[in-house]
N, C-alpha and C. Protein backbone atom coordinates (compact mmCIF):
# COMPACT_ATOMS: atom_id res chain seq x y z
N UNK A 1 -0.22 -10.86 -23.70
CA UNK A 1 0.18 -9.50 -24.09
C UNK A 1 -0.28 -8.51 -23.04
N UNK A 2 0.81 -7.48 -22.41
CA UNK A 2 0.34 -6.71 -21.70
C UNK A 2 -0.40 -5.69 -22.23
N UNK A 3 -1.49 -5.18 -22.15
CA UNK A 3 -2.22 -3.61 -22.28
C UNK A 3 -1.84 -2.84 -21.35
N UNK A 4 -2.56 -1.71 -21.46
CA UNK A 4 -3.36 -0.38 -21.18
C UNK A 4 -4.07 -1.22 -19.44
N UNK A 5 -5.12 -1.63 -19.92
CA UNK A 5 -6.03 -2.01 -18.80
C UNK A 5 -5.73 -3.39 -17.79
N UNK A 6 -4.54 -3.97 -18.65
CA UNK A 6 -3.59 -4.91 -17.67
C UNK A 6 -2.84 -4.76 -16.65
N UNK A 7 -2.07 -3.92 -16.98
CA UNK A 7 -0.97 -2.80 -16.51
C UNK A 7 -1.42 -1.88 -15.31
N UNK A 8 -2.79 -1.82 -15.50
CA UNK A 8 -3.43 -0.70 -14.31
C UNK A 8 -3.52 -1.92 -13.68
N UNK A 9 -4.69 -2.67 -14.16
CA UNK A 9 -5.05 -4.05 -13.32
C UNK A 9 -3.94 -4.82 -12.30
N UNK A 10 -2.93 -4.02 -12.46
CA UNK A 10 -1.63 -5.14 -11.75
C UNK A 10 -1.52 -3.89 -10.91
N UNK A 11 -1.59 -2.89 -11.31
CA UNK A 11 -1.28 -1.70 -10.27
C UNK A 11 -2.65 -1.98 -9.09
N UNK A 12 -3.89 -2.18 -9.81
CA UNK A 12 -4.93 -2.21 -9.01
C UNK A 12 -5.04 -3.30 -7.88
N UNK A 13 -4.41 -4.46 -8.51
CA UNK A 13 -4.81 -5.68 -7.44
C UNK A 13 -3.63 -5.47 -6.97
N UNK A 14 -2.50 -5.16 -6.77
CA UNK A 14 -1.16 -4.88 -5.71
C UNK A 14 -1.80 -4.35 -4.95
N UNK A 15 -2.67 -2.83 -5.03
CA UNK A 15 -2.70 -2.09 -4.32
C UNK A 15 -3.84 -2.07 -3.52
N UNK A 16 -4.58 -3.24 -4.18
CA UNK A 16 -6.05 -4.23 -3.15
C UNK A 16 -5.29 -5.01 -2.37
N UNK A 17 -3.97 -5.41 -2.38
CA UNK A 17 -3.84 -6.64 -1.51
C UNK A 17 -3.17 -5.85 -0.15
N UNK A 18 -2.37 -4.62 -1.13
CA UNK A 18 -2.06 -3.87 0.42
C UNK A 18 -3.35 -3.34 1.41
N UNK A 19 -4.51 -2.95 0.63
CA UNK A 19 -5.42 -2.49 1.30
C UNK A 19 -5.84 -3.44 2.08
N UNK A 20 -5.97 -4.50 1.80
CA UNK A 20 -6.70 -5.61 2.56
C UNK A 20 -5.64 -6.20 3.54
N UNK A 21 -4.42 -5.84 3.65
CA UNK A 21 -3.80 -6.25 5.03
C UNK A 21 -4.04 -4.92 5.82
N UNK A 22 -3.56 -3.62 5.29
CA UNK A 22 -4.11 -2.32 6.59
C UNK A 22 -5.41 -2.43 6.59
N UNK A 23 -6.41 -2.98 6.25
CA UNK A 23 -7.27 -3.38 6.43
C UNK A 23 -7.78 -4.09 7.67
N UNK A 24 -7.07 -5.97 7.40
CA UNK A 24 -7.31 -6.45 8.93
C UNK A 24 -6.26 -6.29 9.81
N UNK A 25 -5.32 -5.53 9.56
CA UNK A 25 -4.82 -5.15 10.72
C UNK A 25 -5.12 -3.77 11.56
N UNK A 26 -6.15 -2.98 10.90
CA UNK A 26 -6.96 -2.27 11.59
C UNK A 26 -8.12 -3.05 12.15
N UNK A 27 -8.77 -4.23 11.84
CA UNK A 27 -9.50 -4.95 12.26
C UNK A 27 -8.90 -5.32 13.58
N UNK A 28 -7.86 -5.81 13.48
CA UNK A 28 -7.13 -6.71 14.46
C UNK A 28 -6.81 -5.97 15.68
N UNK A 29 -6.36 -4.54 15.48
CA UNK A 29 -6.39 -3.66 16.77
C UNK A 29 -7.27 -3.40 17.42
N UNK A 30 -8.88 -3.48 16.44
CA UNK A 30 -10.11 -3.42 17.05
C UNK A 30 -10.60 -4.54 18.06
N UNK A 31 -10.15 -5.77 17.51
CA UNK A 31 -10.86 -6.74 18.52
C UNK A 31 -10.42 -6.84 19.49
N UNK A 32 -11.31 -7.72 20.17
CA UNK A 32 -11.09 -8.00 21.66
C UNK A 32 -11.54 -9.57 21.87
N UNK A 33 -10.55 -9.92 22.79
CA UNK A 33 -9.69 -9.74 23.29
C UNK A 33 -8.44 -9.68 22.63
N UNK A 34 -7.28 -9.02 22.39
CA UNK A 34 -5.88 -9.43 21.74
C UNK A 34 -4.58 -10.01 22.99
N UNK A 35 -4.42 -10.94 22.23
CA UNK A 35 -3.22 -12.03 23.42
C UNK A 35 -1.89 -12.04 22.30
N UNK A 36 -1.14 -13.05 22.95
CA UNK A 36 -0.21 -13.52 22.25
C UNK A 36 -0.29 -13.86 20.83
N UNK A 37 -1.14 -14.44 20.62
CA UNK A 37 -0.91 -15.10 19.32
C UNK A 37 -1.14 -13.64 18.10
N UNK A 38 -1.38 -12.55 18.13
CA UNK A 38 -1.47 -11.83 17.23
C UNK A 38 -0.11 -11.06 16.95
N UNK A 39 0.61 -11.83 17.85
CA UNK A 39 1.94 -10.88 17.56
C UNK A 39 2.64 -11.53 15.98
N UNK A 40 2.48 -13.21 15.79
CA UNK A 40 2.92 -13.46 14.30
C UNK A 40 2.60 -13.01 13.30
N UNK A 41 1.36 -12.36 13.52
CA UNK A 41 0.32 -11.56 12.79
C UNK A 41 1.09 -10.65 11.90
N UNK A 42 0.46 -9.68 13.43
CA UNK A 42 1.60 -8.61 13.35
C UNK A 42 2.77 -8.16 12.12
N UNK A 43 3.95 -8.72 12.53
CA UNK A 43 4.88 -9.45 12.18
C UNK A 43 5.02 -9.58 10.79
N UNK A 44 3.72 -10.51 10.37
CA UNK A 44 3.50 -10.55 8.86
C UNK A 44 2.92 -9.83 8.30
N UNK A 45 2.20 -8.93 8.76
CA UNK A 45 1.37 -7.85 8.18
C UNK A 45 3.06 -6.90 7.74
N UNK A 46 3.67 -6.63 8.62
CA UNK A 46 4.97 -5.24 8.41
C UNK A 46 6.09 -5.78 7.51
N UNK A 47 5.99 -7.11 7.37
CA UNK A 47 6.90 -7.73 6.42
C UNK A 47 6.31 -7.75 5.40
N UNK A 48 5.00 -7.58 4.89
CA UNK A 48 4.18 -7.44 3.66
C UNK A 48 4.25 -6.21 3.21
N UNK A 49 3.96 -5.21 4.50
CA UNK A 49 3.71 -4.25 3.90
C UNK A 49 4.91 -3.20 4.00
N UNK A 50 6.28 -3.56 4.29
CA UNK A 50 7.28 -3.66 4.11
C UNK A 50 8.01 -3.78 2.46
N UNK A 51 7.72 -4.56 1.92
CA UNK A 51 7.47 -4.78 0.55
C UNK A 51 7.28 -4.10 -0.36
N UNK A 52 5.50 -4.11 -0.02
CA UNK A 52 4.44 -3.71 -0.71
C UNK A 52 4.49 -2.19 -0.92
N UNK A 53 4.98 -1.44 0.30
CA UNK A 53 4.74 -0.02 0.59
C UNK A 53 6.30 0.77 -0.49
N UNK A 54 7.29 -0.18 -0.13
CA UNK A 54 8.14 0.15 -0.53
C UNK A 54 8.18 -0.04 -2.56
N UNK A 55 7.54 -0.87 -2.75
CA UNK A 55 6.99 -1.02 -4.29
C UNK A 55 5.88 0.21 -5.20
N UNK A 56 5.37 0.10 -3.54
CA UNK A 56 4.13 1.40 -4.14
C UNK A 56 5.27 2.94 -4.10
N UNK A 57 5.38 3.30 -3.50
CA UNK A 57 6.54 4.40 -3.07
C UNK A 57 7.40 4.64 -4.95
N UNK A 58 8.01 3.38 -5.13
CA UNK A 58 8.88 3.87 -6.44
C UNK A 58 7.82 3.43 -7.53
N UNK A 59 7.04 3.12 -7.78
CA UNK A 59 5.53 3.62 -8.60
C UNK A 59 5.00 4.67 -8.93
N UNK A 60 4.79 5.42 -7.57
CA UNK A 60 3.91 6.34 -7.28
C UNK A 60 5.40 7.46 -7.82
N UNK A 61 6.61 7.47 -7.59
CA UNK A 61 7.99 8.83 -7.66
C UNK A 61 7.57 8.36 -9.19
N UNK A 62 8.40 7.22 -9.92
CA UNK A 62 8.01 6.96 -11.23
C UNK A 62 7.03 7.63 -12.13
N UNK A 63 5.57 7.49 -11.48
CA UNK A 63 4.42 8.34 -12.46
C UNK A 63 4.46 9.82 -12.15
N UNK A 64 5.16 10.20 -10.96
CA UNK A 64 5.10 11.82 -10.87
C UNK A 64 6.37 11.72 -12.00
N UNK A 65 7.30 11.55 -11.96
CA UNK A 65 8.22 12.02 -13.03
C UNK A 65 7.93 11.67 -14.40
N UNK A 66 6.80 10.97 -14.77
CA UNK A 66 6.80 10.77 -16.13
C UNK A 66 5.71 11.64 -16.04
N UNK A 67 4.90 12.16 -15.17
CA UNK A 67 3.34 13.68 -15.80
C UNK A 67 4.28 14.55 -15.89
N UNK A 68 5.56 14.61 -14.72
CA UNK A 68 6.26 15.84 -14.91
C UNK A 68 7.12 16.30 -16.63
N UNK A 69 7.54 14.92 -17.41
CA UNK A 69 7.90 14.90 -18.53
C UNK A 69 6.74 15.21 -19.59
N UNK A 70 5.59 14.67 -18.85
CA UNK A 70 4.71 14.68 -20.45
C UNK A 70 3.79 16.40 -20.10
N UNK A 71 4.24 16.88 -18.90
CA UNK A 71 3.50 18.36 -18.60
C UNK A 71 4.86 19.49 -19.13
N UNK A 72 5.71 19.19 -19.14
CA UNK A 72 6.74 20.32 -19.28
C UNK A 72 6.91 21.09 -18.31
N UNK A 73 6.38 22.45 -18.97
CA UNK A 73 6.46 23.44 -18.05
C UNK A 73 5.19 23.39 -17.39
N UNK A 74 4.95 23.02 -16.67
CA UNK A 74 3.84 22.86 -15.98
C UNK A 74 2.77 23.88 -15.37
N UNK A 75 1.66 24.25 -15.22
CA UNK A 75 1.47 25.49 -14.81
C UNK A 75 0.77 24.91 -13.00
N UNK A 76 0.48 26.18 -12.66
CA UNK A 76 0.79 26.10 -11.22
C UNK A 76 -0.20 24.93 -10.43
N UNK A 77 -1.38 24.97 -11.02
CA UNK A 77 -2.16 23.90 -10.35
C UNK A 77 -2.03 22.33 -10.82
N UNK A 78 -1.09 21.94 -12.12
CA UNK A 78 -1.02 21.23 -11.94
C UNK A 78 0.82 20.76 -11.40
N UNK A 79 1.69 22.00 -11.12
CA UNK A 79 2.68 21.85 -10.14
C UNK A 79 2.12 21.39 -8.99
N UNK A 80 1.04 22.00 -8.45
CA UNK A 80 0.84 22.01 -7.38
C UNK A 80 0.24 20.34 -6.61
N UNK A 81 -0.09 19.72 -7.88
CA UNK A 81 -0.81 18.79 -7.98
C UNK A 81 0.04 17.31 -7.62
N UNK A 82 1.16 17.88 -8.38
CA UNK A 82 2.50 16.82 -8.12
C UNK A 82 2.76 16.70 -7.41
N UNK A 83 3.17 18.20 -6.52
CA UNK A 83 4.19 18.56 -5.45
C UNK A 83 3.35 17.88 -4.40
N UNK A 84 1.36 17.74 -4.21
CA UNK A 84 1.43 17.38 -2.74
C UNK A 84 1.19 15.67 -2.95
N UNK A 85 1.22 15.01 -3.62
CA UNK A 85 1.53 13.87 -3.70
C UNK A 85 2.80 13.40 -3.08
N UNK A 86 4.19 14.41 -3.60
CA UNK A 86 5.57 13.78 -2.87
C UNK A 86 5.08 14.10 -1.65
N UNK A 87 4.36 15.21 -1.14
CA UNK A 87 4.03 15.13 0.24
C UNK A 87 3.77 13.49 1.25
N UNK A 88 3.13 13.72 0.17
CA UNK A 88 2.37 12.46 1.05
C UNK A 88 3.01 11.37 1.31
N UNK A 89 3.82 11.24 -0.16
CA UNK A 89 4.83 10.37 0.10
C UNK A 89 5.98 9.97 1.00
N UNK A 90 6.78 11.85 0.87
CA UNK A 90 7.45 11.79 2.48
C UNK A 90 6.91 10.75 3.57
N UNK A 91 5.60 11.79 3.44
CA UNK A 91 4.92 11.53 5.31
C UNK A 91 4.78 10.41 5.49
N UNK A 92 4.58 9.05 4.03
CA UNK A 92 4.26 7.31 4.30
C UNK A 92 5.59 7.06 4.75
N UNK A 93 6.83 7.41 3.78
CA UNK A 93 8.03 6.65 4.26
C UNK A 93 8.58 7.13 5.46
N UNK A 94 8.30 8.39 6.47
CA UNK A 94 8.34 8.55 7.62
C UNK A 94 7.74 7.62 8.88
N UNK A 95 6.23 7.44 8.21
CA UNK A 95 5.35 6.33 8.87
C UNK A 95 5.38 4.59 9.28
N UNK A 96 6.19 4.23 7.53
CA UNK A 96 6.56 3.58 7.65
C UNK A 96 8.54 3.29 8.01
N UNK A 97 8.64 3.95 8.54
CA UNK A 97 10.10 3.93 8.75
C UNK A 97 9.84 3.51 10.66
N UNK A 98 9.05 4.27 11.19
CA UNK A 98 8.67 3.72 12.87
C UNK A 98 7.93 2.67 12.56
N UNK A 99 7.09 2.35 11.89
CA UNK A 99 6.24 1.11 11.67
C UNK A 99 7.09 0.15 11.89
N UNK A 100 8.58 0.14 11.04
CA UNK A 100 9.38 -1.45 10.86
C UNK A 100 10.55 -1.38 11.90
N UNK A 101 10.41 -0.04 12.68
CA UNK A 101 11.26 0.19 13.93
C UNK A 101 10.49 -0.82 14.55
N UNK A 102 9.41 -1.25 14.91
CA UNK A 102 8.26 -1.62 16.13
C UNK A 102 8.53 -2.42 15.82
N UNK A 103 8.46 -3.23 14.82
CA UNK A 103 8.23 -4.70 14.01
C UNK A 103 9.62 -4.95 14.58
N UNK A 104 10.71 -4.49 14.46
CA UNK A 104 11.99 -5.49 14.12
C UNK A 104 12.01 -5.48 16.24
N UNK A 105 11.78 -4.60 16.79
CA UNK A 105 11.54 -4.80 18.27
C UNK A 105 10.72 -5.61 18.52
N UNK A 106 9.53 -5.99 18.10
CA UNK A 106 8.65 -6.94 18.44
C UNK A 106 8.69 -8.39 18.29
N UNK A 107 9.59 -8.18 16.60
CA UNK A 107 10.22 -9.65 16.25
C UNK A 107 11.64 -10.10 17.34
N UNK A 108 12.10 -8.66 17.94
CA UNK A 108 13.17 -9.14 18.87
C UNK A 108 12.78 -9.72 20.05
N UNK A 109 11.71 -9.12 20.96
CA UNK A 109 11.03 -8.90 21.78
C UNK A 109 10.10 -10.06 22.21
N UNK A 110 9.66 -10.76 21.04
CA UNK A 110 8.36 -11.53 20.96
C UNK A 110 6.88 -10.84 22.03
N UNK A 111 6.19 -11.13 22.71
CA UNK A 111 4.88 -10.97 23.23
C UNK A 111 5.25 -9.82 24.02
N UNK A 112 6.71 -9.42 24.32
CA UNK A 112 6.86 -8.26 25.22
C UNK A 112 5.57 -7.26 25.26
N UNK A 113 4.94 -6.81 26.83
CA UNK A 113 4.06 -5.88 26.27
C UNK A 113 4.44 -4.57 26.30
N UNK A 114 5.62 -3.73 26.54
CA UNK A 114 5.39 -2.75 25.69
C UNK A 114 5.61 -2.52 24.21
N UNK A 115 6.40 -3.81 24.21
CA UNK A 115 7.17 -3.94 22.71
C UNK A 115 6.15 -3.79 21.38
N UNK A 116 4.29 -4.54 22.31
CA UNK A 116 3.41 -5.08 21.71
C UNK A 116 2.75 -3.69 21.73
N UNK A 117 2.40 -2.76 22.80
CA UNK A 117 1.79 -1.62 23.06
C UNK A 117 2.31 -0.48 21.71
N UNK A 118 4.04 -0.10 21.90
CA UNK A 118 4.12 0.49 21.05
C UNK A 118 4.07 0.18 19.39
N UNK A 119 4.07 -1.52 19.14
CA UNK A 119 3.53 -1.70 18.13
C UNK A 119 2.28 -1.07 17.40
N UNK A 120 0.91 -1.55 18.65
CA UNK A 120 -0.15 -1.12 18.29
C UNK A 120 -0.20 0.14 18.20
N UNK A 121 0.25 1.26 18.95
CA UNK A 121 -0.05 2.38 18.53
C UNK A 121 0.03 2.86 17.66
N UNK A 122 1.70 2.97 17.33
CA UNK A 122 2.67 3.11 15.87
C UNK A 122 1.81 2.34 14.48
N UNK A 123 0.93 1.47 14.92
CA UNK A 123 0.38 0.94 13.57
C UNK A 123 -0.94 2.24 13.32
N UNK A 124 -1.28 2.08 14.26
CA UNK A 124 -3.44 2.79 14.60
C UNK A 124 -2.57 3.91 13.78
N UNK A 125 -1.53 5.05 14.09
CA UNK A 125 -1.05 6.20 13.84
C UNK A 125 -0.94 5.85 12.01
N UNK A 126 -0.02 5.00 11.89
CA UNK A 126 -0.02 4.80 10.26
C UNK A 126 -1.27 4.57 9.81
N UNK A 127 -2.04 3.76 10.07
CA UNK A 127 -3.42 3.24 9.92
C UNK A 127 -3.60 4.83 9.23
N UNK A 128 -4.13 5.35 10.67
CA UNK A 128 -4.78 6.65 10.39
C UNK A 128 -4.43 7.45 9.04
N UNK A 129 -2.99 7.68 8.90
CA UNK A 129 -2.44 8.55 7.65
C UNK A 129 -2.66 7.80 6.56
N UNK A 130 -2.41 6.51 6.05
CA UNK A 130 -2.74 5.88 5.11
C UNK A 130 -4.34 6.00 4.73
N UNK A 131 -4.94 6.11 5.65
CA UNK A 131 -6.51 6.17 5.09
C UNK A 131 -7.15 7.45 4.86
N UNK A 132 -6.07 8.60 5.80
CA UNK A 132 -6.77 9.95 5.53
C UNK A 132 -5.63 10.64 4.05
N UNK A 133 -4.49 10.30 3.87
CA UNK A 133 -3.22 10.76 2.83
C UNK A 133 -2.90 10.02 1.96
N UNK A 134 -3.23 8.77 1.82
CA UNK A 134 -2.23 7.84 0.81
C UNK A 134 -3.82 7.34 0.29
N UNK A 135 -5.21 7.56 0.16
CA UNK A 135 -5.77 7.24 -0.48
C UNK A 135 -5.99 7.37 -2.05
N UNK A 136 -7.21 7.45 -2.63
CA UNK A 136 -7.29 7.65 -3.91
C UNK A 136 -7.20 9.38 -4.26
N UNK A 137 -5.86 9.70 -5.19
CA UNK A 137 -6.19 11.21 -5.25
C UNK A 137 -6.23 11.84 -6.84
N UNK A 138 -7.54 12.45 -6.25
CA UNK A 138 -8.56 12.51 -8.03
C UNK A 138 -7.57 13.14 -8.70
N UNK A 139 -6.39 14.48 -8.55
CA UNK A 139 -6.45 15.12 -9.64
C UNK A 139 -5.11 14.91 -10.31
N UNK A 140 -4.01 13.88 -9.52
CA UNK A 140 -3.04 13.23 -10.47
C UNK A 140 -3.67 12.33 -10.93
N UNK A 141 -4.49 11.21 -10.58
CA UNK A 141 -5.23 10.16 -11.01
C UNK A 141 -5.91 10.75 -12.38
N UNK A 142 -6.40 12.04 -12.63
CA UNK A 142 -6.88 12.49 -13.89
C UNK A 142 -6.02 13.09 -14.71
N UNK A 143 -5.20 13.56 -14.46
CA UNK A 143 -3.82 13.92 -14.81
C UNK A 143 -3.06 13.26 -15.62
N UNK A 144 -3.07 11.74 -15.12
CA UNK A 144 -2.48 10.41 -15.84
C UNK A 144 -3.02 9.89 -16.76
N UNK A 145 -4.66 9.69 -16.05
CA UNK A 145 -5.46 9.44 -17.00
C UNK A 145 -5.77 9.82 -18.50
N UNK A 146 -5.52 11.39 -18.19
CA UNK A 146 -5.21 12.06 -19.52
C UNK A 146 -4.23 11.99 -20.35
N UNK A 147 -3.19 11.58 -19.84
CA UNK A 147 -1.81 12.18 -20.70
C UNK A 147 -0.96 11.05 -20.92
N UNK A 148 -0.91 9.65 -20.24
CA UNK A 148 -0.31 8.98 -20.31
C UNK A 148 -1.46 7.78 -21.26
N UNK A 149 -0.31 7.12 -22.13
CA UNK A 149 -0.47 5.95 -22.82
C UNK A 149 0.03 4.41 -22.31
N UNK A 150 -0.12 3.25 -22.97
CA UNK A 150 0.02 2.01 -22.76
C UNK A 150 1.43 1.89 -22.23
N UNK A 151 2.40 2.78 -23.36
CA UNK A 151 3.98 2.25 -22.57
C UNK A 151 4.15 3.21 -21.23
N UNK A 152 3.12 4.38 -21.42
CA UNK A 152 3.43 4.78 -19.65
C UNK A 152 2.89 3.75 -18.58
N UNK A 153 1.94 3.24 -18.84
CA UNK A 153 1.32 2.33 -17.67
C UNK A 153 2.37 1.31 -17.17
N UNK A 154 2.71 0.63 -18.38
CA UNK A 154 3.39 -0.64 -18.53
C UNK A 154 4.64 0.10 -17.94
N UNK A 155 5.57 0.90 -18.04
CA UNK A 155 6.62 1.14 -17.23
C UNK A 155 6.14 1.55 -15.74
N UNK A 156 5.10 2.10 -15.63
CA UNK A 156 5.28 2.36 -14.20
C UNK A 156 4.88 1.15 -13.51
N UNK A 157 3.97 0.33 -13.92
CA UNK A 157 3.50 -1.16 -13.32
C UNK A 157 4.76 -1.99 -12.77
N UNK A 158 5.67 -2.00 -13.61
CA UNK A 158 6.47 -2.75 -13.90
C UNK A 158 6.40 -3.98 -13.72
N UNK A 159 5.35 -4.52 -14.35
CA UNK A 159 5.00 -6.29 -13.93
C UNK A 159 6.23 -6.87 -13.59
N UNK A 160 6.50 -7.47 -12.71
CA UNK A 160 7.96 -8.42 -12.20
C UNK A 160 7.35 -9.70 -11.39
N UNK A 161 7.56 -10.97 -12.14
CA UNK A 161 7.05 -11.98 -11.68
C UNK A 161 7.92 -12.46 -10.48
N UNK A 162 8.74 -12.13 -10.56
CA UNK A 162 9.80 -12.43 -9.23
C UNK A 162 9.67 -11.92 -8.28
N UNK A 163 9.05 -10.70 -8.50
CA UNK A 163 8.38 -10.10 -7.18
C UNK A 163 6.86 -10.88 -6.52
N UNK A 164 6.54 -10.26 -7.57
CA UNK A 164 5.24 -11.34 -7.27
C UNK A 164 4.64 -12.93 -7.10
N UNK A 165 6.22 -13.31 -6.93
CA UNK A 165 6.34 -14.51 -6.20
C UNK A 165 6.52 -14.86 -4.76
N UNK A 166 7.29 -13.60 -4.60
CA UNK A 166 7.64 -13.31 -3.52
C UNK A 166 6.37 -12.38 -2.51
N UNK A 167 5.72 -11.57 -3.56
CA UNK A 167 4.60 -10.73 -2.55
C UNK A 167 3.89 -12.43 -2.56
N UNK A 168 3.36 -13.18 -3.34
CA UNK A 168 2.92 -13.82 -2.72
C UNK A 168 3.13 -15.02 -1.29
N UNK A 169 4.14 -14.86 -1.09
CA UNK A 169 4.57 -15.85 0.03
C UNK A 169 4.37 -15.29 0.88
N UNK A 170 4.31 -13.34 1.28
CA UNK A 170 4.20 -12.56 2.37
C UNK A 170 3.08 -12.83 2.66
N UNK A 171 1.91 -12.21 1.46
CA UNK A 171 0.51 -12.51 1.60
C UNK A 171 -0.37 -13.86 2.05
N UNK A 172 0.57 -14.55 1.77
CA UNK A 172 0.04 -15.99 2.53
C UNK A 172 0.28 -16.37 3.96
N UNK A 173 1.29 -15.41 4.36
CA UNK A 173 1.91 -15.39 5.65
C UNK A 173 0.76 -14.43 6.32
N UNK A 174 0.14 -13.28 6.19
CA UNK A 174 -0.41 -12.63 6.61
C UNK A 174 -1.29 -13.07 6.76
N UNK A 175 -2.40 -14.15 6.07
CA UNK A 175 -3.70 -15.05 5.73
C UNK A 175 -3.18 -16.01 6.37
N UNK A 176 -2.03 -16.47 6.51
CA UNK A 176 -2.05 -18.04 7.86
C UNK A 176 -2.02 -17.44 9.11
N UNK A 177 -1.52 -16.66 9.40
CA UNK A 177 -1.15 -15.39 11.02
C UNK A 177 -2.38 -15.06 11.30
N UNK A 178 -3.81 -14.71 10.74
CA UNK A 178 -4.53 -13.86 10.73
C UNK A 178 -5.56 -14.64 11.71
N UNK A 179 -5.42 -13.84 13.28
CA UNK A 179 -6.29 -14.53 13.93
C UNK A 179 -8.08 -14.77 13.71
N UNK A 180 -8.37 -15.91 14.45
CA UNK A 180 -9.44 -16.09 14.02
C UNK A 180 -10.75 -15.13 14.05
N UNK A 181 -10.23 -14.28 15.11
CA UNK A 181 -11.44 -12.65 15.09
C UNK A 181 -11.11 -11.53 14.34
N UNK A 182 -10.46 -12.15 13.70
CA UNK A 182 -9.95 -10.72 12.74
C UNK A 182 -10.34 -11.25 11.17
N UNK A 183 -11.41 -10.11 10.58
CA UNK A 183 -11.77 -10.47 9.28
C UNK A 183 -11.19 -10.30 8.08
N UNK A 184 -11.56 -11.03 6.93
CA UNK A 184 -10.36 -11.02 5.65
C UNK A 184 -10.00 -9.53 5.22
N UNK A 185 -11.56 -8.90 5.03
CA UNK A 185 -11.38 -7.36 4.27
C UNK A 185 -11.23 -7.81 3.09
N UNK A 186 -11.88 -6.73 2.13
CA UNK A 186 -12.27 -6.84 1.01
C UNK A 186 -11.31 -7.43 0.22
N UNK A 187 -11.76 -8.39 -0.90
CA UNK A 187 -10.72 -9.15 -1.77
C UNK A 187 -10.42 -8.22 -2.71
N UNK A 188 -8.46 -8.12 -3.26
CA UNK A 188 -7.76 -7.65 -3.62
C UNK A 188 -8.73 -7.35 -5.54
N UNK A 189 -9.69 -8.43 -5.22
CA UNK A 189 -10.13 -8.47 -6.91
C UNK A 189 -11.31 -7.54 -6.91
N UNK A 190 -11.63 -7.69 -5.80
CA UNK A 190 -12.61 -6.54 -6.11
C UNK A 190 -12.69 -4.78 -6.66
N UNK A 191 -11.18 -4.66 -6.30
CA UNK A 191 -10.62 -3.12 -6.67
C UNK A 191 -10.50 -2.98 -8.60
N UNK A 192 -10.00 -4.50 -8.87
CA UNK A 192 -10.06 -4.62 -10.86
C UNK A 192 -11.40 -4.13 -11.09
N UNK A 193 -12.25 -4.80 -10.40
CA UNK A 193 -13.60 -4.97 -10.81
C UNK A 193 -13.96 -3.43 -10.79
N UNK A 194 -13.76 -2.86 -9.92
CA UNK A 194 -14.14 -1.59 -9.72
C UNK A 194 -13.57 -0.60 -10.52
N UNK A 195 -12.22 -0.78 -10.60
CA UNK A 195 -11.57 -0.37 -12.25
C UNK A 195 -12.70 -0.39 -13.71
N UNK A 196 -12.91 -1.72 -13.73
CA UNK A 196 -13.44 -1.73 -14.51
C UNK A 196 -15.13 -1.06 -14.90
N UNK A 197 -15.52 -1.09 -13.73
CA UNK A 197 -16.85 -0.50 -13.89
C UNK A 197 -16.75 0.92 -14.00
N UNK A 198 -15.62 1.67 -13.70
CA UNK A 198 -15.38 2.74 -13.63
C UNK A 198 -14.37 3.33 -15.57
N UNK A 199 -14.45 2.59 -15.98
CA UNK A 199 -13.49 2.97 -17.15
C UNK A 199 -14.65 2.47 -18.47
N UNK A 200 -15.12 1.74 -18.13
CA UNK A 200 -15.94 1.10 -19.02
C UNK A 200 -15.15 0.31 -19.69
């Protein structure tokens, strides 16, 4: 039976497993030396998060339009509250729109090095916005928290095992690619856990 605290929990570990590929693939730009072989990597990291980003994206529109239903007329700070979330949103699917430009050149390209150069940059650049814009943001996160119930969770989650058959084949692709100097980053379960210590 799905819950309340299931329903997040599926939102939570999706959104641990994306963290933990921009994760080592910020790892992966860091090390040294980088050769050839990180380009399959690569590759599988933008096809994951390809996916993943694009799953989070109609999640994230989804719960703004259901606070926007359960707020009405909304007053200005928490308009305001909505409105810079689509911000942000724009600015990922902008980010990620050159991200899978690089990727589908690189997958054309193979080891090419500028093909590989403007990869890396175009990633470090998303890197960057995802960790300073698309993080945790307190005051829709309390917003929801407040106002939404079990069948709001459960629709915006939208548990789909078919997907998640499929995220898992990416994610395994990203964990076989993942060179040997580049570290796992935190497990996807650890974010439930943290849910949970946080909700009681």
């Amino acid at each position: 039976m799905t819950d309340t605290k299931s329903a997040i929990e599926s939102l939570m570990g999706e959104r641990g497993r994306l963290r933990t590929t921009h994760e080592m693939l910020k790892a992966a730009l860091d090390a040294e030396p980088r050769d050839a072989s990180f380009v399959p990597f690569y590759i599988a990291v933008a096809n994951y998060m390809e996916a993943s980003m694009g799953r989070l994206n109609a999640q994230d529109v989804k719960m703004l339009a259901r606070l926007g239903e359960k707020l009405g007329v909304a007053n200005p700070e928490d308009a305001e509250i909505i409105a810079e979330v689509h911000r942000r949103l724009d600015g990922n699917r902008e980010h990620l729109q050159r991200f899978l430009a690089c990727r589908t050149a690189l997958d054309a390209n193979g080891p090419d090095r500028e093909a590989v150069e403007a990869f890396e940059s175009t990633s470090l650049a998303y890197i960057d916005y995802i960790h300073n814009r698309m993080g945790h943001h307190a005051p829709s996160t309390d917003l929801a928290r407040k106002l939404f119930d079990e069948s709001d969770w459960v629709e915006i989650a939208d548990i789909d095992e078919a997907y998640f058959a499929g995220e898992k084949a990416l994610y395994a692709a990203v964990l076989d690619t993942r060179p040997e100097n580049v570290p796992l980053g935190k497990a996807a379960e650890a974010y439930v856990a943290d849910y949970r210590r946080d909700t009681g």
